[in-house]
N, C-alpha and C. Protein backbone atom coordinates (compact mmCIF):
# COMPACT_ATOMS: atom_id res chain seq x y z
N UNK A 1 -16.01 -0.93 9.00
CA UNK A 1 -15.00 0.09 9.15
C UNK A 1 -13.75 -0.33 8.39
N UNK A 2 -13.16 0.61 7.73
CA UNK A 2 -11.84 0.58 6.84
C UNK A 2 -10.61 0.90 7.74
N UNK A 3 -9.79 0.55 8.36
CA UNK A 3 -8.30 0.80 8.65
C UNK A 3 -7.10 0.70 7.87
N UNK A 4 -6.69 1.83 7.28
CA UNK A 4 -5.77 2.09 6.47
C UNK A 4 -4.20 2.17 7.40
N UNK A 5 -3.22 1.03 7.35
CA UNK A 5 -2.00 1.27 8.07
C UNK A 5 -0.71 1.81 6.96
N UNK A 6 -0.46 2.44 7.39
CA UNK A 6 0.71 2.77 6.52
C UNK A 6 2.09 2.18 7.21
N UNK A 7 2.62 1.69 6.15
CA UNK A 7 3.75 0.53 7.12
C UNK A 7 5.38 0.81 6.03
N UNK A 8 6.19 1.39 6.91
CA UNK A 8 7.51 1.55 6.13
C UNK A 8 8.80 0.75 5.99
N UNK A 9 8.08 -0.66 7.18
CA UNK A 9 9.46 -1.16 7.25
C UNK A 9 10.00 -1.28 8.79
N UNK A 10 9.65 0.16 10.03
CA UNK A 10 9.87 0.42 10.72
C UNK A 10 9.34 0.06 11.68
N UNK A 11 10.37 -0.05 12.96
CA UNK A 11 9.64 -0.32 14.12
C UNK A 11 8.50 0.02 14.87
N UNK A 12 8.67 1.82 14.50
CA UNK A 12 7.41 2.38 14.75
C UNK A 12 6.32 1.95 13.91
N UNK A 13 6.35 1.38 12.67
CA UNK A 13 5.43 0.70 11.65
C UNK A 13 4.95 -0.33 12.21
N UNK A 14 5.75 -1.07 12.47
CA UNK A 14 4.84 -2.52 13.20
C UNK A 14 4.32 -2.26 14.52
N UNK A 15 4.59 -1.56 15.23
CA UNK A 15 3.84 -0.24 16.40
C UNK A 15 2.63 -0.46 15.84
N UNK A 16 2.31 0.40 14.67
CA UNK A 16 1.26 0.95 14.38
C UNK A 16 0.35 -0.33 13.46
N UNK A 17 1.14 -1.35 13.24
CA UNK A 17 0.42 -2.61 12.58
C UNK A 17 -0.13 -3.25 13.55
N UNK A 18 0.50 -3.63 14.98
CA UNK A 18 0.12 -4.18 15.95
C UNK A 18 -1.27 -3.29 16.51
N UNK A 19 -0.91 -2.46 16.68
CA UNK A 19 -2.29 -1.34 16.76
C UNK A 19 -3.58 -1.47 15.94
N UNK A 20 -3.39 -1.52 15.33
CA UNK A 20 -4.53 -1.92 14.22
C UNK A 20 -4.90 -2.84 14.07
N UNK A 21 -4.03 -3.94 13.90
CA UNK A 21 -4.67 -5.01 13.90
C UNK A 21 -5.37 -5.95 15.45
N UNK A 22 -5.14 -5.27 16.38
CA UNK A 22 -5.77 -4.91 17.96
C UNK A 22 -7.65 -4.31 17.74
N UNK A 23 -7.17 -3.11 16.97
CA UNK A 23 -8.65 -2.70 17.04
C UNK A 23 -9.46 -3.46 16.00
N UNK A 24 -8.78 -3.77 15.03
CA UNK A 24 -9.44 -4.56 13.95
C UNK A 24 -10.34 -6.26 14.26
N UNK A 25 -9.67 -6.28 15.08
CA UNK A 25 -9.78 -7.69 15.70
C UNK A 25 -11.40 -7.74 16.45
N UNK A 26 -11.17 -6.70 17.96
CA UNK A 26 -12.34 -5.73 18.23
C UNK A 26 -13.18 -5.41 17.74
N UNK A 27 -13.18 -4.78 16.53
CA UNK A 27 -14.39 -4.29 15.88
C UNK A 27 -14.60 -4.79 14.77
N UNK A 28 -14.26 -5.67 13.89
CA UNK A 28 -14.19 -6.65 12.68
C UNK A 28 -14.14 -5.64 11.36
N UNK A 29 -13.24 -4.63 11.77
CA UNK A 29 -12.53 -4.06 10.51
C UNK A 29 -11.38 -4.63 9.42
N UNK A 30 -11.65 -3.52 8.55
CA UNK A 30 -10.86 -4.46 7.26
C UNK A 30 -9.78 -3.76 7.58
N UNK A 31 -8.86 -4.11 7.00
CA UNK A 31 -7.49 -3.37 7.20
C UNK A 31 -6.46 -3.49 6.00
N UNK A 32 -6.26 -2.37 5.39
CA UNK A 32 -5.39 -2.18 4.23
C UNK A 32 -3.87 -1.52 4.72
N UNK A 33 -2.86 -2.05 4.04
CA UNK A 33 -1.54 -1.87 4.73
C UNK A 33 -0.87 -1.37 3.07
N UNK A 34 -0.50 -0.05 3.66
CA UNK A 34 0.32 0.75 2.38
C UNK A 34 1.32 1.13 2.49
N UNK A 35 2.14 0.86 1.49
CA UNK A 35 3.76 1.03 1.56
C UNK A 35 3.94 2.02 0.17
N UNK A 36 4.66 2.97 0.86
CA UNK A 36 5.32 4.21 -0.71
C UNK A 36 6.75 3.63 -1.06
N UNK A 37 7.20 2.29 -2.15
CA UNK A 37 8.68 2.72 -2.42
C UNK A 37 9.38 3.87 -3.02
N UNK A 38 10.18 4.14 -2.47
CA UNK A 38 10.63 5.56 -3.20
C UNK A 38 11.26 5.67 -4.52
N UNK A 39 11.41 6.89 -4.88
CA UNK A 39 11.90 7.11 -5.95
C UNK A 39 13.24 7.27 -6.46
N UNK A 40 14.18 6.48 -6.56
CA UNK A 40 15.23 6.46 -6.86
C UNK A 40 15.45 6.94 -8.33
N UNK A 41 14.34 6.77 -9.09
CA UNK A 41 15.14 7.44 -10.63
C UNK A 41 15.65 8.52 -10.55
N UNK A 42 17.47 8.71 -10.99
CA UNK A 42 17.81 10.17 -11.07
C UNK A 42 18.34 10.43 -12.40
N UNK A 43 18.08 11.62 -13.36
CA UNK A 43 18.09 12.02 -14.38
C UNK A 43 19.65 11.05 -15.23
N UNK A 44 20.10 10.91 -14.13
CA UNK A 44 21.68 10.12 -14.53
C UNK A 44 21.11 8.76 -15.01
N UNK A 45 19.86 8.22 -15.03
CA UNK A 45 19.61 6.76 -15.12
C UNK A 45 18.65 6.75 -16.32
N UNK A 46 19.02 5.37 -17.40
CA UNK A 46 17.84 5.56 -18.01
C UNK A 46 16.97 5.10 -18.18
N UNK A 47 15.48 5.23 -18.80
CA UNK A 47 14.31 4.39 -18.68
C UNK A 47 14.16 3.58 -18.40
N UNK A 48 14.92 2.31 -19.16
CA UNK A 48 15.10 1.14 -18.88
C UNK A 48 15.49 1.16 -17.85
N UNK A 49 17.19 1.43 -17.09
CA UNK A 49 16.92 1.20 -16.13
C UNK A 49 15.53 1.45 -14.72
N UNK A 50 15.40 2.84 -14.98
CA UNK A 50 14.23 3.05 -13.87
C UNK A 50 13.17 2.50 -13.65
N UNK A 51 12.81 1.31 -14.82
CA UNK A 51 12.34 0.90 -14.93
C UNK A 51 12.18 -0.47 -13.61
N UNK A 52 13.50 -0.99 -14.05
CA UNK A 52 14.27 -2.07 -13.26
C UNK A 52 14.18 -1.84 -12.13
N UNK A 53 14.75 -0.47 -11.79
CA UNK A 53 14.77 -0.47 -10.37
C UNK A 53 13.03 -0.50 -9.66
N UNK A 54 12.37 0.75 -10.06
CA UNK A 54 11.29 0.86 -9.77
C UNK A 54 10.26 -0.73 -9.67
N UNK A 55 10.69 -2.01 -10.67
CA UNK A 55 10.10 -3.30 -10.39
C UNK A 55 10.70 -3.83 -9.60
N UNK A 56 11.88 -3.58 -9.47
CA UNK A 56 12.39 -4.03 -8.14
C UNK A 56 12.21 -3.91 -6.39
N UNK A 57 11.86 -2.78 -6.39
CA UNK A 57 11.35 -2.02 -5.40
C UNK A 57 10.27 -2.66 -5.22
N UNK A 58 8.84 -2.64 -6.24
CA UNK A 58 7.66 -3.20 -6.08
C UNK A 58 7.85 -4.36 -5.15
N UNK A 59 8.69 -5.21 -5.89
CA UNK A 59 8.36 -6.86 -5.98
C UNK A 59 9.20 -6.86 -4.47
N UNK A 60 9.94 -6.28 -4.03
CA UNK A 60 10.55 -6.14 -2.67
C UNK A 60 9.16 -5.83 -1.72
N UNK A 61 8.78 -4.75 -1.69
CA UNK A 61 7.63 -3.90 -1.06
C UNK A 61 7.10 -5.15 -1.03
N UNK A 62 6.00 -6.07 -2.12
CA UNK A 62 4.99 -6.80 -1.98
C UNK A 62 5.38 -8.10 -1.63
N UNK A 63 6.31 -8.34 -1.37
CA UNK A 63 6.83 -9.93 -0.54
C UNK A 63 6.45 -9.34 0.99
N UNK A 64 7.53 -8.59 1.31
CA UNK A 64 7.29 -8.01 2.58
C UNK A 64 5.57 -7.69 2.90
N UNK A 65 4.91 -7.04 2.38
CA UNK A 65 3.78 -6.36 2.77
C UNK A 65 3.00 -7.85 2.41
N UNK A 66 3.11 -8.94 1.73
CA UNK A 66 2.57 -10.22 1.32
C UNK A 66 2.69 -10.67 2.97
N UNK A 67 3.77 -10.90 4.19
CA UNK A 67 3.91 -11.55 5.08
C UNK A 67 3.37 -11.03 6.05
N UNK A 68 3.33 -9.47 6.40
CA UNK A 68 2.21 -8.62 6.89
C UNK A 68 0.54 -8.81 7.26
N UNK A 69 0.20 -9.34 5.87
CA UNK A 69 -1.52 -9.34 5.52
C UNK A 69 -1.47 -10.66 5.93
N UNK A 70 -0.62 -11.77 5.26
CA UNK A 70 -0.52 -13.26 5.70
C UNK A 70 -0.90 -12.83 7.46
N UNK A 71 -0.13 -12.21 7.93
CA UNK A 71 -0.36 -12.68 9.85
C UNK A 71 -1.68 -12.17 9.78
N UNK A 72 -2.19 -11.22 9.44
CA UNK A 72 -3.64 -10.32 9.82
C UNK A 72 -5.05 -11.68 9.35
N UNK A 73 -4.55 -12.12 8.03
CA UNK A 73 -5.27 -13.09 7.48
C UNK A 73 -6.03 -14.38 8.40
N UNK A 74 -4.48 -14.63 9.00
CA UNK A 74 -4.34 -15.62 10.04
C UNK A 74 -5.06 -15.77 11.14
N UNK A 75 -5.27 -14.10 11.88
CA UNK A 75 -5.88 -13.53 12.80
C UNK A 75 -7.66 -13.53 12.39
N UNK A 76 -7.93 -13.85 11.10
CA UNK A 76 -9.70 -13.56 10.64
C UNK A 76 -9.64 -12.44 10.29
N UNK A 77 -8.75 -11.77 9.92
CA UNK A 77 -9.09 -10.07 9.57
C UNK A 77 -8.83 -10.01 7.95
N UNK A 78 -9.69 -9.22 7.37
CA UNK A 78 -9.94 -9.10 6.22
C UNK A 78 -8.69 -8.35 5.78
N UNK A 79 -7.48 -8.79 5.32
CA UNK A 79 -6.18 -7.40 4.88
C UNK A 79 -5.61 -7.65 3.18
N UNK A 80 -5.76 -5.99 2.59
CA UNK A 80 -5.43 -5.89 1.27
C UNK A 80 -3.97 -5.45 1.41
N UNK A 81 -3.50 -5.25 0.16
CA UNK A 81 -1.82 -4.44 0.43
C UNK A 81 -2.17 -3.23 -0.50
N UNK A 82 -1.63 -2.43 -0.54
CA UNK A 82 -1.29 -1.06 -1.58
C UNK A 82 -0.25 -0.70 -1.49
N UNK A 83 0.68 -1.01 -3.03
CA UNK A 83 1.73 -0.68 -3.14
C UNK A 83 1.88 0.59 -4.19
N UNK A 84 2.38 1.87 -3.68
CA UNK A 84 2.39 2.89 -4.60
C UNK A 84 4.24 3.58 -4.63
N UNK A 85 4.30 4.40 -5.28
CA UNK A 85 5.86 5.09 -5.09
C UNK A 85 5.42 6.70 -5.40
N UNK A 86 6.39 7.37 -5.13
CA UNK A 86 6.00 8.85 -4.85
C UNK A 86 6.59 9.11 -3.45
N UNK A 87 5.89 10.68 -3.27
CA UNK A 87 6.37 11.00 -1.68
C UNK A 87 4.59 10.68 -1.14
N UNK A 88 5.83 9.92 0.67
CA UNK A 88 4.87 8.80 1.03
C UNK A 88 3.37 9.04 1.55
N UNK A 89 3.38 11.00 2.22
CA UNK A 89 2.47 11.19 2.76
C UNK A 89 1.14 11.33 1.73
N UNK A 90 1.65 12.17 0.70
CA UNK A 90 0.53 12.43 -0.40
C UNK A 90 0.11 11.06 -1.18
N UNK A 91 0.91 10.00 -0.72
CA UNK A 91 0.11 8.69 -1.41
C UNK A 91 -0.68 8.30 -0.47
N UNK A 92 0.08 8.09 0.87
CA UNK A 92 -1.08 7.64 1.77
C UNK A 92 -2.55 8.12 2.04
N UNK A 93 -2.53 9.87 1.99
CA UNK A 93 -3.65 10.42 2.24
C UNK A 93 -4.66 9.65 0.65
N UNK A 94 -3.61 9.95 -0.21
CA UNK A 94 -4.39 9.54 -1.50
C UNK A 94 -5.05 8.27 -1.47
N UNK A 95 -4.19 7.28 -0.58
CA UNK A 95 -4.71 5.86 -0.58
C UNK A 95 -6.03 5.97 0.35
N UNK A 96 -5.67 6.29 0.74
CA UNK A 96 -7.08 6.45 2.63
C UNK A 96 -8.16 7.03 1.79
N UNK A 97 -8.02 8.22 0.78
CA UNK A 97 -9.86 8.62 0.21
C UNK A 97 -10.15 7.56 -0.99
N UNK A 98 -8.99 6.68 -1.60
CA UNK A 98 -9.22 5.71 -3.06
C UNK A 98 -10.16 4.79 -1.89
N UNK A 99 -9.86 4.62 -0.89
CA UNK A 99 -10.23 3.37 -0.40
C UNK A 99 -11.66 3.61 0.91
N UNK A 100 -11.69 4.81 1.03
CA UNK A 100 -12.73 5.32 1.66
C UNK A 100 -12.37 5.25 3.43
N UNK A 101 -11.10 4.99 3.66
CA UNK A 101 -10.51 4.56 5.23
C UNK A 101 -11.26 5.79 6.15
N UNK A 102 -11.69 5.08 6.97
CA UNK A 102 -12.86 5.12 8.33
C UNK A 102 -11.14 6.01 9.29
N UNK A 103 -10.11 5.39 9.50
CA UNK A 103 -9.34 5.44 10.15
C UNK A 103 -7.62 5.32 9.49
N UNK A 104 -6.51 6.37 9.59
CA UNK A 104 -5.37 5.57 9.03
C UNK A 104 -4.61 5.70 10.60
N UNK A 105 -3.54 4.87 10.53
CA UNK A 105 -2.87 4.63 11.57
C UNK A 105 -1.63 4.37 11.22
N UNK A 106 -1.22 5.23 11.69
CA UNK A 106 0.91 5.14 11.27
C UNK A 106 1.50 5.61 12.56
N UNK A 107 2.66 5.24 12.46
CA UNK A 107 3.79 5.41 13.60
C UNK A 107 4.06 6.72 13.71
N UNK A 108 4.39 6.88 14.63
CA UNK A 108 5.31 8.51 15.22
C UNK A 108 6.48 9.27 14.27
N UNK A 109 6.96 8.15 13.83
CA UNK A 109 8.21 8.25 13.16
C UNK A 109 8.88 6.90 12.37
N UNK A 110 8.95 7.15 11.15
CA UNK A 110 9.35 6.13 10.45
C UNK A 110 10.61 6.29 10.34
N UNK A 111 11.44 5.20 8.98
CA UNK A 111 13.00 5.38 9.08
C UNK A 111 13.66 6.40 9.18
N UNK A 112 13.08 7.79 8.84
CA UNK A 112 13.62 8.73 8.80
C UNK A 112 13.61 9.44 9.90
N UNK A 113 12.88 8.84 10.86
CA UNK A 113 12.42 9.84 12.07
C UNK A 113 12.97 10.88 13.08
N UNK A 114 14.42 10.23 12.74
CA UNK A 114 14.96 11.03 14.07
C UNK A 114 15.23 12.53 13.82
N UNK A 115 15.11 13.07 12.22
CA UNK A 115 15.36 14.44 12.16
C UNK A 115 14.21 15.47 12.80
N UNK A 116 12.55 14.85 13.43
CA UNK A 116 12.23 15.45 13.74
C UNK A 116 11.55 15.31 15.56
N UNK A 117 11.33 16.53 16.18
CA UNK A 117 11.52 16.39 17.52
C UNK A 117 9.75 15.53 18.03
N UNK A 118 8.82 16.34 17.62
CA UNK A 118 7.18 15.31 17.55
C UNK A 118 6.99 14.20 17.07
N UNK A 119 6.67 14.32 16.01
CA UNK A 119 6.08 13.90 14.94
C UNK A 119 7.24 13.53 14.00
N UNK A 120 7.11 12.50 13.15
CA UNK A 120 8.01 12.48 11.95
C UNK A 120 7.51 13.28 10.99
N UNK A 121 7.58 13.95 9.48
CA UNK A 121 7.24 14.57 8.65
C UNK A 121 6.57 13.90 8.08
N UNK A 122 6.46 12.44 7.90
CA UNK A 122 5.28 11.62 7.18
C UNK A 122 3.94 11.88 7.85
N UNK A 123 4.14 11.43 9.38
CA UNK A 123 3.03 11.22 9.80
C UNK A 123 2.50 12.49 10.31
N UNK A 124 2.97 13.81 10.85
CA UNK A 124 2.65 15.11 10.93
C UNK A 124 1.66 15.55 9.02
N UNK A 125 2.10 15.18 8.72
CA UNK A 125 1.38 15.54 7.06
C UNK A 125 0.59 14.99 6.79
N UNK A 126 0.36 14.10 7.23
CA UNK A 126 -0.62 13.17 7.05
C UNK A 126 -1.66 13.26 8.62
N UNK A 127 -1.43 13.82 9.78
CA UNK A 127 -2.11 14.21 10.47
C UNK A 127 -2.81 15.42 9.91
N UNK A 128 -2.19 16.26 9.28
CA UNK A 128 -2.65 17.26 8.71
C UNK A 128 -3.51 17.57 7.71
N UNK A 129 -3.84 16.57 6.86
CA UNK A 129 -4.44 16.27 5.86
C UNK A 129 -5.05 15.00 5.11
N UNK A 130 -5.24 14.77 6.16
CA UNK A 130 -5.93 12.84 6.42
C UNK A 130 -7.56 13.37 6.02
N UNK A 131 -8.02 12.56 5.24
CA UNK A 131 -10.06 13.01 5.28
C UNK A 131 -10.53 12.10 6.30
N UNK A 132 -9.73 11.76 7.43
CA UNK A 132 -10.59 10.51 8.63
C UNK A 132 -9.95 11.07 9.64
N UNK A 133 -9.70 9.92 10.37
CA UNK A 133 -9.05 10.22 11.67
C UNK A 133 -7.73 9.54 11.58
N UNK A 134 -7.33 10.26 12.23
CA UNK A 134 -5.67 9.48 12.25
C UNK A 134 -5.41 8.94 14.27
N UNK A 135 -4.51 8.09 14.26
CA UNK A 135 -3.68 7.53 15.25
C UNK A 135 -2.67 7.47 14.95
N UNK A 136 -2.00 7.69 15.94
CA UNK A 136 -0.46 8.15 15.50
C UNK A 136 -0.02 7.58 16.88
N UNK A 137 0.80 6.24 16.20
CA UNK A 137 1.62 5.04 17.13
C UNK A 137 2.68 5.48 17.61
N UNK A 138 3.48 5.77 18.91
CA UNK A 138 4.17 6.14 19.58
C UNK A 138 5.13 4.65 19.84
């Protein structure tokens, strides 16, 4: 079984890392942990820079998401990272069919969460259009 976590940084993220890596443990699933940095290039910036920033972002994302897989590793669990940029839901769903995920599992609400009253807008969209099953960490 594939477990795809999508992890933003957030409390509700490590919610949903702790979660997974719970069932993963249980059932000797693999577990891939995906992070969207965003897109900061604005027409005011140029190539070069967006460039900069956008490697910057990466190499931020994959230290962090590097210490993540390190604990899962630790635990005997098989964990990859996927680092993509874009908007986060349409990468994640995108990541979950590249990777064939059995299961994705994200938080209620990530950094942005409090503008909405359920669901955050990541993870509502991605409930919505997931090709598996979703869990959705409270």
């Amino acid at each position: 079984m594939k477990i795809l976590v999508a992890h933003d940084g957030s409390a509700h993220a490590d919610k949903a890392l702790r979660k997974a890596s719970e069932l993963a443990e249980k059932i000797g699933a693999e577990v891939t942990v995906t992070t969207v940095a965003p897109d900061l290039c604005l027409t005011e910036v140029s190539d070069s820079e967006c460039k900069l920033i956008t490697d910057s972002l990466f190499s931020e994302a994959a230290i962090s998401m590097r210490k993540v897989t390190d604990e899962l590793k630790a635990k005997g669990i098989k964990a990859e990272i996927v680092i993509k940029d874009g908007h986060p839901a349409e990468q994640i769903i995108d990541t979950a069919k590249e990777i064939g995920a059995d299961l994705i599992v994200v938080g209620s609400h990530g950094r942005h969460g409090a503008g909405r009253f359920f669901l955050g807008s990541v993870s509502a969209k991605i409930v919505e259009h997931a090709p598996c099953h979703v869990l959705v960490i409270k």
